[in-house]
Protein backbone atom coordinates (compact mmCIF):
# COMPACT_ATOMS: atom_id res chain seq x y z
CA UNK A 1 145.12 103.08 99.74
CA UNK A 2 141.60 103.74 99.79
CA UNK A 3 139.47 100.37 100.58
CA UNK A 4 135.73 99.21 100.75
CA UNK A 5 134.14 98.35 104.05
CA UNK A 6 134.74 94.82 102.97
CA UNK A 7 138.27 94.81 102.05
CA UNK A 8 138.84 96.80 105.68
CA UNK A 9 136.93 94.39 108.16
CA UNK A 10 138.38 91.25 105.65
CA UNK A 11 141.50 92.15 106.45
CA UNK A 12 141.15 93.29 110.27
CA UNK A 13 140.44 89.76 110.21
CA UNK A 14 142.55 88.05 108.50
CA UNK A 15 144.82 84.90 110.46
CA UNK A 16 146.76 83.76 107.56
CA UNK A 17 146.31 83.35 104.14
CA UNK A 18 146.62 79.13 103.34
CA UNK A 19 148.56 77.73 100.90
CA UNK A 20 145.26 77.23 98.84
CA UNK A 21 144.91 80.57 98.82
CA UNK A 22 141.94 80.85 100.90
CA UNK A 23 141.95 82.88 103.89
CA UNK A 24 142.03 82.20 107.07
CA UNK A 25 139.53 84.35 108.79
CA UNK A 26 138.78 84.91 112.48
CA UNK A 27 135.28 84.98 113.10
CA UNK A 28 134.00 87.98 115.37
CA UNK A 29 130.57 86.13 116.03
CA UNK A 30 129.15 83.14 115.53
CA UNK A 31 125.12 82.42 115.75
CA UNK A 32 123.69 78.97 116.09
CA UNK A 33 120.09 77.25 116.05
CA UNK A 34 119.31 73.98 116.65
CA UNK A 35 119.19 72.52 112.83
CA UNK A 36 122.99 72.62 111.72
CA UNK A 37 124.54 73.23 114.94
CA UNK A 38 124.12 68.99 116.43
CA UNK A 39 126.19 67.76 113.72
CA UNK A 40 129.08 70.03 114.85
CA UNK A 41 129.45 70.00 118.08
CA UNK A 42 129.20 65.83 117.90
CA UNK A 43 132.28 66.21 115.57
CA UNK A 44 134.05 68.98 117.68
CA UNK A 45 133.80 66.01 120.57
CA UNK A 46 134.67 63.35 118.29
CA UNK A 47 137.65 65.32 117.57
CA UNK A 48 138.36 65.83 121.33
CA UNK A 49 138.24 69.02 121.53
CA UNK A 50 136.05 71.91 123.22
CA UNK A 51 134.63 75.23 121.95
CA UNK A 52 137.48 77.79 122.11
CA UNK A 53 135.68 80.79 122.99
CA UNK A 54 131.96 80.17 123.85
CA UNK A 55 131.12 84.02 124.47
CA UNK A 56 131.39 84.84 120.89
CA UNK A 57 128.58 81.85 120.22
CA UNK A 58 124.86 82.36 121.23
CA UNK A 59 122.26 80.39 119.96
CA UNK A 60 118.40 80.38 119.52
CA UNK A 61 115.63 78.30 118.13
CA UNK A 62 113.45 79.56 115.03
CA UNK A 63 113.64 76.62 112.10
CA UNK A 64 111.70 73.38 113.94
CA UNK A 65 110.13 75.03 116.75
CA UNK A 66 106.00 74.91 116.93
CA UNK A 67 104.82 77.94 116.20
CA UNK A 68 100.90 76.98 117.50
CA UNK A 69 101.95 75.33 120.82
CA UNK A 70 104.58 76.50 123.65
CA UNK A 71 104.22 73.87 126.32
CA UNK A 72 106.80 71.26 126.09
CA UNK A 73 107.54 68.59 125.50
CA UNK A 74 106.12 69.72 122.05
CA UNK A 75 104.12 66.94 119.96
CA UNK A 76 106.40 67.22 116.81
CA UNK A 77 109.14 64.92 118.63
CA UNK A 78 111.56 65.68 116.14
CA UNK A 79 111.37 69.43 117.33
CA UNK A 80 111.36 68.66 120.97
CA UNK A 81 114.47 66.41 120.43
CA UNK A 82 116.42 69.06 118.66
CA UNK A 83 115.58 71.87 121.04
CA UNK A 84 116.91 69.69 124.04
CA UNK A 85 119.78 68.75 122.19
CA UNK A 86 120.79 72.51 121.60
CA UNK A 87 119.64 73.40 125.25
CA UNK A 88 122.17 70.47 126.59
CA UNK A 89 124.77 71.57 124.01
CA UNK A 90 124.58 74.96 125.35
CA UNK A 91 125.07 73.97 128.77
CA UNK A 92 128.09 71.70 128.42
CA UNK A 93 129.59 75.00 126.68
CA UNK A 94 129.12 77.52 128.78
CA UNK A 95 127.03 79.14 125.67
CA UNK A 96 124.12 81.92 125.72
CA UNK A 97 121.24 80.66 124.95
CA UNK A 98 117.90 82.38 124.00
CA UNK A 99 115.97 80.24 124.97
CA UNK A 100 111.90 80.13 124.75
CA UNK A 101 111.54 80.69 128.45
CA UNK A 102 114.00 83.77 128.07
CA UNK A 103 111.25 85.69 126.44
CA UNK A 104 114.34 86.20 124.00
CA UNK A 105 113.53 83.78 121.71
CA UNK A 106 112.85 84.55 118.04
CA UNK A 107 114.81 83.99 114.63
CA UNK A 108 118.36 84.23 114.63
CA UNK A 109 118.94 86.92 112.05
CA UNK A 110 116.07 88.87 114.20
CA UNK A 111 117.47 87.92 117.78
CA UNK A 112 121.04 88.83 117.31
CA UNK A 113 120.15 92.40 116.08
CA UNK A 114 117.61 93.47 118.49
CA UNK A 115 120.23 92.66 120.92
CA UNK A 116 122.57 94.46 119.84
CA UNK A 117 124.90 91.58 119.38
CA UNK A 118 125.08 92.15 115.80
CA UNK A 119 127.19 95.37 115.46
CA UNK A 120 129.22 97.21 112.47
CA UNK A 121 132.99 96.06 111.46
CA UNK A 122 132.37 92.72 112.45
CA UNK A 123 132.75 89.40 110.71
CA UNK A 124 129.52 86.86 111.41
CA UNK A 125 128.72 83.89 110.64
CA UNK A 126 125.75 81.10 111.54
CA UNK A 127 124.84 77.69 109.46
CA UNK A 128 122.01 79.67 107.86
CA UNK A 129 121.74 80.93 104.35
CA UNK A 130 120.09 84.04 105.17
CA UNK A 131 123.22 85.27 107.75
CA UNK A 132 123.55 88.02 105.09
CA UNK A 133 121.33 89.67 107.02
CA UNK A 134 123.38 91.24 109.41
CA UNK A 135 125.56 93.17 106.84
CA UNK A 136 122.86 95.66 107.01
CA UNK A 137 125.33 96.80 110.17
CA UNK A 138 128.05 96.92 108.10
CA UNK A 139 129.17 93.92 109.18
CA UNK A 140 130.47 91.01 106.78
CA UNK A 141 128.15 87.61 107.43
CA UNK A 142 128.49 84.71 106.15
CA UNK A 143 125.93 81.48 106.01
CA UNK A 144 127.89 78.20 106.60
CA UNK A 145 127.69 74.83 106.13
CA UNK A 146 127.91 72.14 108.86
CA UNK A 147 131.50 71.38 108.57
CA UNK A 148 132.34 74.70 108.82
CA UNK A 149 129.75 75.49 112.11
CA UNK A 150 132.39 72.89 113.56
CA UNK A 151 135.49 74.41 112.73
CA UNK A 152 134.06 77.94 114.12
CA UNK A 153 133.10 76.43 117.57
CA UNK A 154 136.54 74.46 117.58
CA UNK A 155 139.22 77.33 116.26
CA UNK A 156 136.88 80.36 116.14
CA UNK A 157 137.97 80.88 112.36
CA UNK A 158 137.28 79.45 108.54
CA UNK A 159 138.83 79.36 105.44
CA UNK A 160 137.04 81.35 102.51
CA UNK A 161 137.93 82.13 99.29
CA UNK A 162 137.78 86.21 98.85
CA UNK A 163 134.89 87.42 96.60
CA UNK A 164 135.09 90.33 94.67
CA UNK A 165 133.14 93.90 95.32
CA UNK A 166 129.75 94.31 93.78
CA UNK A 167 128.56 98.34 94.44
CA UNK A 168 124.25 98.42 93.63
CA UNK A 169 123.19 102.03 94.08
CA UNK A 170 119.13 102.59 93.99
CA UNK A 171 118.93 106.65 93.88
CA UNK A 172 115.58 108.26 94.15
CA UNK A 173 112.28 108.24 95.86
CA UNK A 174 110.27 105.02 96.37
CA UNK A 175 106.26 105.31 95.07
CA UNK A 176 103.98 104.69 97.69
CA UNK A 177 102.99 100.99 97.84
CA UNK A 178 106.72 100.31 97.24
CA UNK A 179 108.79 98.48 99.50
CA UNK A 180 112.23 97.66 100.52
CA UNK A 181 111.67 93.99 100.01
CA UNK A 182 110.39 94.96 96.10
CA UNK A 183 113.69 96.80 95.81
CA UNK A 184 115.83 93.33 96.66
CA UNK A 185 113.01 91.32 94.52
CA UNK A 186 113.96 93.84 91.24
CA UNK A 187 117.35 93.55 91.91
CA UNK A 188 117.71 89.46 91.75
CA UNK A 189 115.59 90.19 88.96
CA UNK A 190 117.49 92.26 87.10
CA UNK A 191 121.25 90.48 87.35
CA UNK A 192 119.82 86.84 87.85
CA UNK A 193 120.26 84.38 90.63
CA UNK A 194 123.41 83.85 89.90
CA UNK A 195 124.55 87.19 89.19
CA UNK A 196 126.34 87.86 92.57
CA UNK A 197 128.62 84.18 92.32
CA UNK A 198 131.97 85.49 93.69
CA UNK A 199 130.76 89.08 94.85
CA UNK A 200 130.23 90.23 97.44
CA UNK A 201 127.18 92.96 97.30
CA UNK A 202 127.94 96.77 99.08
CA UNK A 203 124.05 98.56 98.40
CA UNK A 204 123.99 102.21 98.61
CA UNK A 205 122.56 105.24 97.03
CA UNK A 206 119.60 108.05 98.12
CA UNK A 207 117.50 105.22 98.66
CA UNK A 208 119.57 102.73 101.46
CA UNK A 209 120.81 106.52 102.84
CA UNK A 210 116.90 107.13 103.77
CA UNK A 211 115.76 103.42 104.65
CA UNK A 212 115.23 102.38 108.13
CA UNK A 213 117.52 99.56 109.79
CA UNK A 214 114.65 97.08 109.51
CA UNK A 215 114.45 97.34 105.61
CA UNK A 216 118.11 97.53 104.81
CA UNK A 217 118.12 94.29 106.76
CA UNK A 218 115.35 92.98 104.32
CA UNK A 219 117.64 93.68 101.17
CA UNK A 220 120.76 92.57 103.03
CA UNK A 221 119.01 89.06 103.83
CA UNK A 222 117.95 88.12 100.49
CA UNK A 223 121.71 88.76 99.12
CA UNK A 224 121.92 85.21 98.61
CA UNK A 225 119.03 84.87 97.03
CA UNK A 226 121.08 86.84 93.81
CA UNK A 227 124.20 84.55 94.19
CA UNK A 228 126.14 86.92 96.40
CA UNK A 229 128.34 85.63 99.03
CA UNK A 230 127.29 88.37 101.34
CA UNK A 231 125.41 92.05 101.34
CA UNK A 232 126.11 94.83 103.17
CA UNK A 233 125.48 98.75 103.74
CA UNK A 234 127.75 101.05 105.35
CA UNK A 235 126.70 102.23 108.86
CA UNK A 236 125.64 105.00 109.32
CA UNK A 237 123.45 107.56 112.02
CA UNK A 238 120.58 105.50 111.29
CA UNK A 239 122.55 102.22 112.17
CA UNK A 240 124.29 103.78 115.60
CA UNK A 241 120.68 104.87 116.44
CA UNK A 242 118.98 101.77 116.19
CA UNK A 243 121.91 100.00 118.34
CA UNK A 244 121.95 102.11 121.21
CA UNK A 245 121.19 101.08 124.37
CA UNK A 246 120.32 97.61 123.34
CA UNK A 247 121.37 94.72 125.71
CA UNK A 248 124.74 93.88 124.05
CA UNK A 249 125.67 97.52 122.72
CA UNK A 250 128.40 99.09 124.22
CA UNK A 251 127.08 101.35 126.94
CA UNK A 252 128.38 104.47 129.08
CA UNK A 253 131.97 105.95 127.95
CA UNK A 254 131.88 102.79 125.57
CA UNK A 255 129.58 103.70 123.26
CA UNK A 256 131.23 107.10 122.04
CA UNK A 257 134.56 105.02 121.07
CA UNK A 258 132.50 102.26 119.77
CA UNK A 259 130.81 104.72 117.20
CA UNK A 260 134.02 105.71 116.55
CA UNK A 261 135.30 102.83 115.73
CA UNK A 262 132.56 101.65 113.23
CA UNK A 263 132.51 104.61 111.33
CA UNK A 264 136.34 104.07 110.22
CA UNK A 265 135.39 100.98 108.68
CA UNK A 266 133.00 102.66 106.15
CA UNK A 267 134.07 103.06 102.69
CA UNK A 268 136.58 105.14 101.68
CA UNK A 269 134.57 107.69 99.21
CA UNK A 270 137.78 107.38 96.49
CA UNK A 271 137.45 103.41 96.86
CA UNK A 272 137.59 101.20 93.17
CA UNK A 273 134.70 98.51 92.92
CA UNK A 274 135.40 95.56 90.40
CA UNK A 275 131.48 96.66 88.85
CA UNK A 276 129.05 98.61 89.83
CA UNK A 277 124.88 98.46 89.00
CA UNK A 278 122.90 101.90 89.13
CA UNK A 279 118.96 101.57 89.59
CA UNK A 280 115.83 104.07 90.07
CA UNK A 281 113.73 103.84 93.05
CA UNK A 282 110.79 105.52 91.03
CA UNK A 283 111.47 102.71 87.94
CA UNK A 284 110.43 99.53 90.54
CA UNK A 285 106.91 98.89 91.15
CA UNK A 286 105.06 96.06 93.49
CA UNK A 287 107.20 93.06 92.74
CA UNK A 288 106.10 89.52 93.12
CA UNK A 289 107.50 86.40 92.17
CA UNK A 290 105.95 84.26 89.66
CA UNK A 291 108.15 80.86 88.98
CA UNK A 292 109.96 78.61 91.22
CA UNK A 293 113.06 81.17 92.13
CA UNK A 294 113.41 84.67 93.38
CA UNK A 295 114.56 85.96 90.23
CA UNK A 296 111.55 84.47 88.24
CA UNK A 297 109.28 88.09 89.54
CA UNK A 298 107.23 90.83 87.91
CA UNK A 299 105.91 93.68 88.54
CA UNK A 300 102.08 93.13 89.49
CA UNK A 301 100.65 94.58 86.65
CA UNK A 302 102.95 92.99 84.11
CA UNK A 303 102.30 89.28 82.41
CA UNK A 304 103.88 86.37 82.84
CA UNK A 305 106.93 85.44 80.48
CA UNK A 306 106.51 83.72 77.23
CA UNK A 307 109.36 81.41 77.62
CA UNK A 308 110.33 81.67 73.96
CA UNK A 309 111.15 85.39 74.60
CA UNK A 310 113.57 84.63 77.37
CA UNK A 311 117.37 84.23 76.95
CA UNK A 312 117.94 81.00 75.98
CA UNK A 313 119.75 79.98 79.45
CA UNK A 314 116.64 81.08 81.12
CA UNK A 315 114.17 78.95 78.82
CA UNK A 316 113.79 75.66 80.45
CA UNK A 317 113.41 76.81 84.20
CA UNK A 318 110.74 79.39 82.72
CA UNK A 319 108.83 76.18 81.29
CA UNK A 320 109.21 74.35 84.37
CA UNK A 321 107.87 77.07 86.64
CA UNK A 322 104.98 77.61 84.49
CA UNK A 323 103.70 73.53 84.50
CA UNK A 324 104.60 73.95 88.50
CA UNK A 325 102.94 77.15 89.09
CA UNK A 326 99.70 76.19 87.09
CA UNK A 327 100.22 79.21 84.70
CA UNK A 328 100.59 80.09 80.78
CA UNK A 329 102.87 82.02 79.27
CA UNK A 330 101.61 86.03 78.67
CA UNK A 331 98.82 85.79 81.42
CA UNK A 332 98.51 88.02 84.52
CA UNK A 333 99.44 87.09 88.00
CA UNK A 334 97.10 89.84 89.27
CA UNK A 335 93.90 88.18 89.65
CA UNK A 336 95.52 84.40 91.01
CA UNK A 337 93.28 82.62 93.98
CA UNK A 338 94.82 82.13 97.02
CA UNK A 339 94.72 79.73 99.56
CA UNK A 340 97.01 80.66 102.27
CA UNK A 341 98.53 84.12 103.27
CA UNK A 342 102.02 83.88 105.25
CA UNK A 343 103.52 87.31 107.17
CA UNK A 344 106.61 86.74 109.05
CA UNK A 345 110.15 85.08 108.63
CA UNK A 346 113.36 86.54 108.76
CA UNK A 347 113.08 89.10 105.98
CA UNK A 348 109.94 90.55 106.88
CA UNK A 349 108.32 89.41 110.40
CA UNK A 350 110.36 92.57 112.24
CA UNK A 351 107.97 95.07 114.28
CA UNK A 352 108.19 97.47 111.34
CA UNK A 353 106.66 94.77 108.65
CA UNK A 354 103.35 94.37 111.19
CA UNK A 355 103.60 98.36 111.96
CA UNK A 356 102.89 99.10 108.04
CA UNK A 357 100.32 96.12 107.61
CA UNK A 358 98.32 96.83 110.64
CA UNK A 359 98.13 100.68 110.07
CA UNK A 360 95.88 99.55 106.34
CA UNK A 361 94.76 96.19 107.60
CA UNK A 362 92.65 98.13 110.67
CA UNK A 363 88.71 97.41 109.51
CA UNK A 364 89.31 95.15 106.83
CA UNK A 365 88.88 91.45 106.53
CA UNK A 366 90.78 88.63 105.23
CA UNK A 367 88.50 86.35 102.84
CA UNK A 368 86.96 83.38 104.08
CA UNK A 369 88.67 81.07 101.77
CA UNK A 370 92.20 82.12 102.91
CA UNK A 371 94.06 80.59 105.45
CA UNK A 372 96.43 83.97 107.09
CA UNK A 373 99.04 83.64 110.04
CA UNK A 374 101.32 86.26 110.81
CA UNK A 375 104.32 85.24 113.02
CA UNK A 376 106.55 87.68 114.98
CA UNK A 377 110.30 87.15 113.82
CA UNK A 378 111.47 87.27 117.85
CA UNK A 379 109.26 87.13 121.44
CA UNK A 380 110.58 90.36 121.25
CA UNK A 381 108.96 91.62 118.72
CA UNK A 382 105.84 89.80 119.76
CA UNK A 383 106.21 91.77 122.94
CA UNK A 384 106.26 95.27 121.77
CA UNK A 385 103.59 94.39 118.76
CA UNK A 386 100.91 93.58 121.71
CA UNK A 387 101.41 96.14 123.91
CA UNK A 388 100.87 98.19 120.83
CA UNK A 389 97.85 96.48 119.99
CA UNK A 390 98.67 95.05 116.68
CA UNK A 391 97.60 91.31 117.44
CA UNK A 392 93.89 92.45 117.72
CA UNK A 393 94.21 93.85 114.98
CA UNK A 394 95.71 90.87 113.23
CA UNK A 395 93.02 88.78 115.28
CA UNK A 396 89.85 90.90 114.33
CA UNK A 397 90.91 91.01 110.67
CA UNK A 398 91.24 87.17 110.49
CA UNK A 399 94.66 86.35 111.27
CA UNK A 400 95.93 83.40 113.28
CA UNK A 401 98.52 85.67 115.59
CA UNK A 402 101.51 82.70 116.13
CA UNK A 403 104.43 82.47 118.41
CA UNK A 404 107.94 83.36 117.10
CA UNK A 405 109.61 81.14 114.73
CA UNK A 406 110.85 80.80 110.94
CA UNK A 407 107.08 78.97 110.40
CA UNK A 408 105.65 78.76 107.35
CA UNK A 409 108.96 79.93 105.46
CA UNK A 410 110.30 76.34 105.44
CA UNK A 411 108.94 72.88 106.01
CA UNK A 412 110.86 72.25 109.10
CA UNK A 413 108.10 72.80 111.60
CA UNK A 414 104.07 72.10 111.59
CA UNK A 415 103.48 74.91 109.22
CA UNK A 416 103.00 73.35 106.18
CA UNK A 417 101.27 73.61 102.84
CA UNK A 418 98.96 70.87 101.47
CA UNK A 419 98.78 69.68 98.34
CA UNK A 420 98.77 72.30 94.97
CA UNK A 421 98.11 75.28 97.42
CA UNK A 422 99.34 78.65 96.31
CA UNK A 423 101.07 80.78 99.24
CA UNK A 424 101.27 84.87 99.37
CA UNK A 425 104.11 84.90 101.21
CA UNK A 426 106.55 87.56 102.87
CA UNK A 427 109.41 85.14 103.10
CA UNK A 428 112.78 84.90 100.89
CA UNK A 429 112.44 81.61 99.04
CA UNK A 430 109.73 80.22 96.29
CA UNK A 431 111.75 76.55 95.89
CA UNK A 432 109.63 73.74 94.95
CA UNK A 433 108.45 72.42 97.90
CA UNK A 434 109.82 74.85 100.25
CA UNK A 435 106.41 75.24 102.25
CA UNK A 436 106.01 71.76 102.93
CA UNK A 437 104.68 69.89 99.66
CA UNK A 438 106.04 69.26 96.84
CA UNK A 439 103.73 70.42 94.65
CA UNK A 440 102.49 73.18 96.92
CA UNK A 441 103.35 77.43 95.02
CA UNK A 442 104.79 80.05 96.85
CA UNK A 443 105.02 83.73 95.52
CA UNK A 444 107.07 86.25 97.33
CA UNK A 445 106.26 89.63 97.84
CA UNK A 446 106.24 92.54 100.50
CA UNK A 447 104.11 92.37 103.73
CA UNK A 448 101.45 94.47 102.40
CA UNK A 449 100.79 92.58 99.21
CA UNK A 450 100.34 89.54 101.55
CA UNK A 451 97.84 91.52 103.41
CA UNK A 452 96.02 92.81 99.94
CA UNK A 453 96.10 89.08 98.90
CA UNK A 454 94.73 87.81 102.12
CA UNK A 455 92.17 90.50 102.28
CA UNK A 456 90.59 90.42 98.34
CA UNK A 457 91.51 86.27 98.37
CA UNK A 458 93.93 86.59 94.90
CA UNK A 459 97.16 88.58 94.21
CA UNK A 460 96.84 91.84 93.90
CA UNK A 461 97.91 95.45 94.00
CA UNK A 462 98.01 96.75 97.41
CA UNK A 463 98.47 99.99 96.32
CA UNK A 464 94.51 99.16 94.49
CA UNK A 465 93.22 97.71 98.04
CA UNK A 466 94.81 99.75 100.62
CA UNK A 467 95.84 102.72 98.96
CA UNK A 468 93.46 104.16 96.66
């Protein structure tokens, strides 16, 4: 019978199904960091027992560590606590750890990737929301709670609950000054933050067939961001390429059989979907959000909402994000000041997202009144962006060029905003008080809108500032 990639690495995985009628899944890899992963290894002692296979763990440190500072111990002491903790943890358990002295170090939906560990047909999982990430290898990942980070590093499986098969195809040619991350922007849109509860979401089409690696990862990682349990592509050439003869890729006579291998876990062409959502890459425009959730976005030359117009279940966040946001109902978001200017995080701080800003960001400068950092997702990344040049560029246009780290994406670290500040940010979330204060606004949007906003000091159209 003809099967999805899901339903084919699901069940190559497969231990048992419970009583319940979960599953009992075996988990190919597991990625930690030093937030959720504490908790669980104090219970997997408590409970006497020891991590059952340690060389399908590896860990890094992106939420809490500094991005301004690198000698240790670091002056945030809750940060220098939890990075020893993980180092020590990592040690007792014979675990790889990437470490800042590695030159390794970077976010973990970035690291695991650019090593290669990440690879298609696999099943993944890490205490992170944002593990969806790594479906863009046609792999199934899932972001797990605590409890569950324990009984990985103790049996090396979970129990889930199978979700159903979501197909999104976006056919057609992107405009210029249209990105990958305003293709997964329109899509939460379009079927809601809760539109993928129980699905998981396969994305295909003309459009995923010609994106690079780097920006099917950027759809794949805001997945959960439209309720779905997990994203994923199929691989393809373009995957195979971008894993070869990376550190943890199979290498020599390997490789071949390992290509192999992951293409049999693509879908089956004849393969049934329970739904499937068709959209046109020339109908999306420059997205950016406008509320207090992903969904809440417009295009940037559309008006905000009037709340009245809304469905009625969508009515009293729409009035909420509007007294949060500072904004009225039917005005533009094109024209909004700005006071800070955020590139990085694990959606878009890969070489590719500082590649595409750089290339239109070369001359200008960013407004006096902004505050702009841009923050490599990995050292790695960091790495190859200044031997390329890119951080004068950053530097000479106004930048603060950080160290690798999730930053200003989440208040776990220094990078914080202050008071009502409004954020142009190329991150995944626009929570209340996700940057740091409570009352502090964050609007998502590509890497090159950030850049427009830093540069002109408001939200606007890159395609106006860089483009024209």
């Amino acid at each position: 019978m003809s099967k999805t990639l899901f339903d084919k690495v699901w069940d190559a995985h497969t231990v048992r199904v419970l009583p319940n009628g979960m599953t009992q899944l075996l988990i190919g890899t597991h990625l930690i960091h030093e937030v959720t992963s504490p908790q669980a290894f104090g219970m997997v002692r408590d409970l006497g027992l020891k991590v059952l296979y340690p060389e399908r763990t590896f860990a890094t440190v992106d939420h809490i560590v500094p991005t301004d500072e690198s000698e240790e111990p670091f002056s945030d002491e809750l940060a220098d606590a939890m990075i020893k903790e993980l180092r020590k943890n990592c040690a007792d358990n014979n675990i790889r750890f990437f470490d800042i002295s590695t030159g390794q170090q970077g976010i973990v939906h970035i690291v695991g990737p650019e090593q290669g560990i990440t690879q298609p047909g696999m099943t993944i999982a890490c205490g992170d929301s944002h593990t969806s990430t790594h479906g863009a290898f046609g792999a199934i990942a899932f972001g797990i709670g605590t409890s569950q980070v324990r009984d990985v590093l103790a049996t090396q499986t979970m129990a889930l609950k199978k979700p159903k098969v979501r197909r999104i195809n976006v056919d057609g040619e992107l405009r210029p000054g249209v990105y990958s991350k305003d293709v997964i922007l329109h899509i939460i849109r379009e079927l809601g933050v809760n539109g993928g509860l129980g699905y998981a979401y396969e994305y295909g089409g003309s459009t995923f067939d010609s994106f690079t690696q780097e920006e099917r990862m950027t759809v794949c990682n805001m997945s959960i961001e439209g309720g779905a349990r997990v994203g994923y592509v199929n691989p393809d050439q373009t995957t195979f390429d971008y894993l070869k003869g990376r550190p943890y890729s199979p290498q020599g006579a390997k490789w071949d059989a390992a290509v192999e291998r992951w293409k049999s876990f693509a879908t089956d062409p004849d393969a049934v979907y329970d739904d499937v959502v068709n959209f046109r890459a020339e109908d999306i425009g420059p997205t950016v959000t406008w509320g207090i959730n992903p969904g809440q976005a417009l295009f940037i030359d559309e008006f905000v909402p009037v709340p009245e117009e809304l469905p009625e279940k969508d009515r009293a966040t729409a009035i909420e994000a509007l007294e949060h946001m500072h904004l009225k109902a039917g005005q533009p978001v094109k024209g909004l000041k700005i006071d800070v200017a955020f590139l990085g995080s694990c959606t878009n701080g890969r070489l590719s997202d500082l590649l595409e800003v750089a290339k239109y960001l070369k001359g200008k400068k960013v407004k006096p009144s902004v505050k702009a950092i841009v923050v490599p997702g990995s050292q790695g990344v960091a790495a190859v962006a200044q031997k390329m040049g890119l951080d004068t560029i950053f530097r000479d246009a106004g930048f603060e060029w950080r160290g690798a780290g999730c930053s200003m994406c989440l208040a776990m670290n220094p990078d914080k905003l202050i008071g009502d500040q409004l954020c142009a940010s190329s991150s995944n979330r626009n929570f209340k008080g996700r940057q740091g204060s409570p009352t502090g606004r964050t609007m998502l949007m590509s890497p090159l809108m950030v850049a427009a906003a830093a540069v002109t000091g408001e939200i606007s159209d890159a395609r106006e500032v860089f483009l024209s």
